[in-house]
N, C-alpha and C. Protein backbone atom coordinates (compact mmCIF):
# COMPACT_ATOMS: atom_id res chain seq x y z
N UNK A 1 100.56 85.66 155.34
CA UNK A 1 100.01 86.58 154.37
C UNK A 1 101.10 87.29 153.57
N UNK A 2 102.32 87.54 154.25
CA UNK A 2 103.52 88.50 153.65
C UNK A 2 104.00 87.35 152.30
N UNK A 3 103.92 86.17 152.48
CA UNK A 3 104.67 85.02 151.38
C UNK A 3 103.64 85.27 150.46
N UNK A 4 102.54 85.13 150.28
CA UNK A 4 101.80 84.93 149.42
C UNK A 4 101.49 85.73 148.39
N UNK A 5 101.52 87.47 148.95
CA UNK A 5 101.46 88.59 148.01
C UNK A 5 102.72 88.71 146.72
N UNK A 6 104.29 87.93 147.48
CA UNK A 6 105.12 87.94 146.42
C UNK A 6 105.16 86.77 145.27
N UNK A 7 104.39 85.41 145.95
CA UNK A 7 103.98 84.34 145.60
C UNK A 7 103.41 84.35 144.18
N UNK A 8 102.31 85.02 144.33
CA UNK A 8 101.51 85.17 143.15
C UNK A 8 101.73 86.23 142.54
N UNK A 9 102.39 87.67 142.71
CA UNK A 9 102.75 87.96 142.24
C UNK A 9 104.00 87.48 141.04
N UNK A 10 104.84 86.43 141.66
CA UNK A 10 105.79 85.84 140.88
C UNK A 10 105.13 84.67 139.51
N UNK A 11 104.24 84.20 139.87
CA UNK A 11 103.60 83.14 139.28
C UNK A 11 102.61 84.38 138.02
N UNK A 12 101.71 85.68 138.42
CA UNK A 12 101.28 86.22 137.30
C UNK A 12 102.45 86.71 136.44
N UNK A 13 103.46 86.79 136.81
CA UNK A 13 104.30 87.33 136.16
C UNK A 13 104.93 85.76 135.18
N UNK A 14 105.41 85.18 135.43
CA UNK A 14 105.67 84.03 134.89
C UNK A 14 104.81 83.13 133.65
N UNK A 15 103.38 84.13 134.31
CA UNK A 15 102.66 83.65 133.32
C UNK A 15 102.24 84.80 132.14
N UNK A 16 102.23 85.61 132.66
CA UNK A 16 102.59 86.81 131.69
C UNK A 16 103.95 86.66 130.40
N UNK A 17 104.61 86.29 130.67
CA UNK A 17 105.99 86.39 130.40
C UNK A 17 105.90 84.70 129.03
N UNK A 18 105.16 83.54 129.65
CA UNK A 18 104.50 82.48 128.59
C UNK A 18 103.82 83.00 127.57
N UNK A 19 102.55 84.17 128.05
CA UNK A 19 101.94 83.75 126.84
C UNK A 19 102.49 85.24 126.11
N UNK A 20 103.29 86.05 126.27
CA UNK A 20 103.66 87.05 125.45
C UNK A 20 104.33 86.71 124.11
N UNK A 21 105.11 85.26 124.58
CA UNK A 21 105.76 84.68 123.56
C UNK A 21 105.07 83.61 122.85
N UNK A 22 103.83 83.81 122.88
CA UNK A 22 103.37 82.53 121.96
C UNK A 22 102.89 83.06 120.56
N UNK A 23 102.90 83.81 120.21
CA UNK A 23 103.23 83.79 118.33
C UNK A 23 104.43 84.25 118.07
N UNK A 24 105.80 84.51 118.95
CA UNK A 24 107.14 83.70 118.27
C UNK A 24 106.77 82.59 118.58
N UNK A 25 106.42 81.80 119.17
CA UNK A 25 106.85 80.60 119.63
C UNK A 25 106.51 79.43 117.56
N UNK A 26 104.89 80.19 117.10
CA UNK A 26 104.13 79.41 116.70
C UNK A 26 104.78 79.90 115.10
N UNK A 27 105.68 81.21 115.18
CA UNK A 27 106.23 81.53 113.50
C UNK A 27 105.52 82.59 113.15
N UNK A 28 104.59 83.38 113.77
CA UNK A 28 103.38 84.40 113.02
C UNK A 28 104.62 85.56 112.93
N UNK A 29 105.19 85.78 113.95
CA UNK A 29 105.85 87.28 114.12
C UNK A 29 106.38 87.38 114.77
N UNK A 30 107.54 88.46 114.57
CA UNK A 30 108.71 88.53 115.98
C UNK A 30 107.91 89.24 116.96
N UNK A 31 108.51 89.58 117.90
CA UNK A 31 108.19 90.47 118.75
C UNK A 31 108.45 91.53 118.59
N UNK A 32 109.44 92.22 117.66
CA UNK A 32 109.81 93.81 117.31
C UNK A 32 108.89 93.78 116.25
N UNK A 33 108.52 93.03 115.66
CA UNK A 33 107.69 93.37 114.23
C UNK A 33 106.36 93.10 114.70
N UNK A 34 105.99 92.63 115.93
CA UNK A 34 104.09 92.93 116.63
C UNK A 34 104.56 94.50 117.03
N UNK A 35 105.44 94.78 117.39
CA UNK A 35 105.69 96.22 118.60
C UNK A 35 105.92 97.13 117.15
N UNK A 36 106.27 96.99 115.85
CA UNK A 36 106.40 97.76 115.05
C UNK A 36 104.96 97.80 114.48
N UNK A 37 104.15 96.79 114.23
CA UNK A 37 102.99 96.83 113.57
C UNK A 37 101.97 97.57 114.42
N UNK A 38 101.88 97.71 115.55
CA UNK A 38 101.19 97.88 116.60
C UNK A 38 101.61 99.46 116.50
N UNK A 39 102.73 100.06 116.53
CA UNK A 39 103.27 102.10 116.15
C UNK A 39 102.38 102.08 114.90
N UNK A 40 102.15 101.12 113.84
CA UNK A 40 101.63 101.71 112.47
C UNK A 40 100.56 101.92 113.00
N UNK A 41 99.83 100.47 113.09
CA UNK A 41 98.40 100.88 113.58
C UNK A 41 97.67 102.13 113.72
N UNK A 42 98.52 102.28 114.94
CA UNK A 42 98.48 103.30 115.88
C UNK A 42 98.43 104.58 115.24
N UNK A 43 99.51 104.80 114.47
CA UNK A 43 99.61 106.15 113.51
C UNK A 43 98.95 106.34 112.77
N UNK A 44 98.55 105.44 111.34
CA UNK A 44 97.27 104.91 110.86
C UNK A 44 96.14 105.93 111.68
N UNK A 45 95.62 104.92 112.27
CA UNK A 45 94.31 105.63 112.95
C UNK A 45 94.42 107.07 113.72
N UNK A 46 95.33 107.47 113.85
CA UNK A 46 96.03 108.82 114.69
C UNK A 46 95.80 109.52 113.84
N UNK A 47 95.67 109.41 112.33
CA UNK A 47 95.52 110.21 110.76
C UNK A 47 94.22 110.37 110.72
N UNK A 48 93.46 109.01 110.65
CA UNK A 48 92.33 108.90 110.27
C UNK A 48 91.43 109.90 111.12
N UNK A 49 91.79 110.48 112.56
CA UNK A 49 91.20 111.05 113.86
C UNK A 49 91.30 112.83 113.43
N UNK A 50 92.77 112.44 113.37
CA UNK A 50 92.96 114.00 112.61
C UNK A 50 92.40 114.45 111.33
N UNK A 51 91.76 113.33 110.37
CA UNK A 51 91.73 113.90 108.93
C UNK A 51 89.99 114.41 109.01
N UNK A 52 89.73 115.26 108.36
CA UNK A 52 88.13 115.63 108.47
C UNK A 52 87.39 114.99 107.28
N UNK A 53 88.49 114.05 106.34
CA UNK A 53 87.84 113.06 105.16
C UNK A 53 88.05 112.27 105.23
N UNK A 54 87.93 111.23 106.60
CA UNK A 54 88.36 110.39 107.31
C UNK A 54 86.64 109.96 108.16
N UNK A 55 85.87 108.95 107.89
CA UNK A 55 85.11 109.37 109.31
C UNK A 55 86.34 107.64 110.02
N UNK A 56 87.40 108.15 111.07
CA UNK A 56 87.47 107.01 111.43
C UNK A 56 86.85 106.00 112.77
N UNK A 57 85.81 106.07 112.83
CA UNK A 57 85.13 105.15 113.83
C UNK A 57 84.49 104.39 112.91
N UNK A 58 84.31 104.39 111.85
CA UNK A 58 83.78 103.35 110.60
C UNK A 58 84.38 102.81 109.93
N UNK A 59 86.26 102.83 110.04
CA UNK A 59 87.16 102.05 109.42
C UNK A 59 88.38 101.31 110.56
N UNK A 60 87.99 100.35 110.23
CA UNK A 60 89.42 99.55 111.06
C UNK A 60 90.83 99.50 110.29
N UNK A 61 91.33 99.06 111.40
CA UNK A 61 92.62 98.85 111.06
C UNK A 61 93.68 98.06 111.52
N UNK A 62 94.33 97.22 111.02
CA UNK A 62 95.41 95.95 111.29
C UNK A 62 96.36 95.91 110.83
N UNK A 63 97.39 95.55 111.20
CA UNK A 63 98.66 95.35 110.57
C UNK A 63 99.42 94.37 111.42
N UNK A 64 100.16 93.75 109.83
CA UNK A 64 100.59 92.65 110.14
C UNK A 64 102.35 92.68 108.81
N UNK A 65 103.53 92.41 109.59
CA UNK A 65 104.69 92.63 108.99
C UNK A 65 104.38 93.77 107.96
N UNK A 66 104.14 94.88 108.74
CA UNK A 66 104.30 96.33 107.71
C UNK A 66 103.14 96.43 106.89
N UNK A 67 102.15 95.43 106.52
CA UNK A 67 101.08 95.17 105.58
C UNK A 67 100.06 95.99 106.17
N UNK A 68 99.16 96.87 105.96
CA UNK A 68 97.81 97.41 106.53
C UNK A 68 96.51 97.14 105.89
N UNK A 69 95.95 96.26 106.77
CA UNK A 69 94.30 96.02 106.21
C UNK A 69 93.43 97.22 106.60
N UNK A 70 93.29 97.91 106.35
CA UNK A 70 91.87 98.48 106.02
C UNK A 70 90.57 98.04 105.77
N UNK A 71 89.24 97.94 106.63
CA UNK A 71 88.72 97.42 106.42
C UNK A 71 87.12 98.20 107.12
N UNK A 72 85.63 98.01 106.81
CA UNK A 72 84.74 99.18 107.29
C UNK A 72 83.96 100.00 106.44
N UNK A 73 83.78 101.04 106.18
CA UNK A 73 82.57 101.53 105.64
C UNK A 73 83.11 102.48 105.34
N UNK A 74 83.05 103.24 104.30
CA UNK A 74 82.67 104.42 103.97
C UNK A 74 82.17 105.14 103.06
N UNK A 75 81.67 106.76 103.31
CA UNK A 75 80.70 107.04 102.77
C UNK A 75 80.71 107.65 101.33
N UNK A 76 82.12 107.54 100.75
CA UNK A 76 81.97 107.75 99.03
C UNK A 76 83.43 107.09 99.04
N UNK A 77 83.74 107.09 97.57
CA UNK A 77 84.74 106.74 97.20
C UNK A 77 85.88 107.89 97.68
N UNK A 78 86.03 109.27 97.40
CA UNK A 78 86.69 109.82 98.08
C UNK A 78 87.56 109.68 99.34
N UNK A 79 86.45 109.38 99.99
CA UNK A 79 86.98 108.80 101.97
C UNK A 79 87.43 107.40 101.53
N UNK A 80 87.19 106.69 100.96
CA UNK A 80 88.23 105.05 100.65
C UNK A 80 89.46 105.64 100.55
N UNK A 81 89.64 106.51 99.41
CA UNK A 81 90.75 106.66 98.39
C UNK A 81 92.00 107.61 99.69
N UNK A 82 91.48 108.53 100.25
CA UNK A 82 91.77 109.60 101.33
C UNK A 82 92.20 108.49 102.31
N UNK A 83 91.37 107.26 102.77
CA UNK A 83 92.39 106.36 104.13
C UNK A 83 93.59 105.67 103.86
N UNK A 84 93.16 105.61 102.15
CA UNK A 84 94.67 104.43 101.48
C UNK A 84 95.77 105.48 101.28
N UNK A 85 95.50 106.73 100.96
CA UNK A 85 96.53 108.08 101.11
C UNK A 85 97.01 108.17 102.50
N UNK A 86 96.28 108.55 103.28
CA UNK A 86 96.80 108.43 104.76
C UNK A 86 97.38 107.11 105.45
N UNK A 87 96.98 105.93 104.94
CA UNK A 87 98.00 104.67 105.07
C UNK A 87 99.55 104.55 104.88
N UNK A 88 99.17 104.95 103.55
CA UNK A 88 100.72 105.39 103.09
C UNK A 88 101.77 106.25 103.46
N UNK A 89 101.05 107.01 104.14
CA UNK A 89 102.12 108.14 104.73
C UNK A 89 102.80 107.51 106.22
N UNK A 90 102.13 106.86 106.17
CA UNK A 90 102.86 105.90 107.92
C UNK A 90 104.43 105.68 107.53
N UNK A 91 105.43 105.96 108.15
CA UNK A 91 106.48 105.26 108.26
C UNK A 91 106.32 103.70 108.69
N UNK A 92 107.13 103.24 107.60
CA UNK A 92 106.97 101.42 108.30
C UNK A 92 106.19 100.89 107.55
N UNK A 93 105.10 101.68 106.55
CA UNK A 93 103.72 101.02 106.12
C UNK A 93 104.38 100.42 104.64
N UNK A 94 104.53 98.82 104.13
CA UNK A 94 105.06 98.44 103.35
C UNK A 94 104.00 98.20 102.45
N UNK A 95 103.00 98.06 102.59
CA UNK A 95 101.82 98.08 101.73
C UNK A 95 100.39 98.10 102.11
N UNK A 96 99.38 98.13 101.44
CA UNK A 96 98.34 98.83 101.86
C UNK A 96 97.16 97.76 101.27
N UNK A 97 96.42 97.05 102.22
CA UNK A 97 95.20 96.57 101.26
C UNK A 97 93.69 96.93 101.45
N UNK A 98 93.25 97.81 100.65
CA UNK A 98 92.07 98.86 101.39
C UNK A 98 91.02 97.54 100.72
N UNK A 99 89.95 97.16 102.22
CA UNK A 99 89.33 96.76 101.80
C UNK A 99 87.85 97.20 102.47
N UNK A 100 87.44 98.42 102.55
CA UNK A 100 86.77 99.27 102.36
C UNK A 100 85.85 99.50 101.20
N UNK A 101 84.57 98.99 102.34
CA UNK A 101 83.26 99.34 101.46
C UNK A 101 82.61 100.47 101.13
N UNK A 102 81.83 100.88 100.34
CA UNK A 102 81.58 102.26 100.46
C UNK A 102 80.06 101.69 100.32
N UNK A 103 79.28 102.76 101.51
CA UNK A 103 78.06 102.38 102.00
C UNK A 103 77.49 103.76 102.25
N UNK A 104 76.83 104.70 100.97
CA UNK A 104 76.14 105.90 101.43
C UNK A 104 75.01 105.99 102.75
């Protein structure tokens, strides 16, 4: 029983460690630039939580090499215009493509 707990432990890890690298492997993205896109994200929506012209549980958000999709509902043009403002303020955020519906 004592071999086996480090056993498979070694083998999830090994396999952990495969598929972390499979979009370097395939050309999509480095690995500092998923771990950088992934802080925007993050900040992104960290705005959207804080902003009160924001509803953000009705707008997503992605990023990909610094790029931010925006994408979801909202309820006037104002709140579109207010998430592509708060996009922009991200450090890192190289451009912005709001594609945000507006759905009273």
């Amino acid at each position: 029983m004592n071999i086996k707990s480090p056993l498979i432990a070694a083998m999830m890890a090994l396999t952990l460690l495969g598929t972390t690298g499979c979009a370097v492997q395939r050309g999509q993205e480095s690995v500092g630039s998923y771990v950088d896109d992934s802080a925007i994200t993050l900040a992104v929506k960290s705005r959207f939580v804080e902003s009160k012209e924001v509803g953000a549980a009705a707008i997503s958000v992605e990023t990909l090499n610094g790029t931010v999709m925006l994408s979801g509902f909202a309820k006037s043009s104002a709140e579109k215009t207010a998430a592509e403002q708060l996009a922009w303020q991200v450090k890192g955020v190289k451009a912005v493509k709001n594609e945000i519906a507006i759905r009273p």
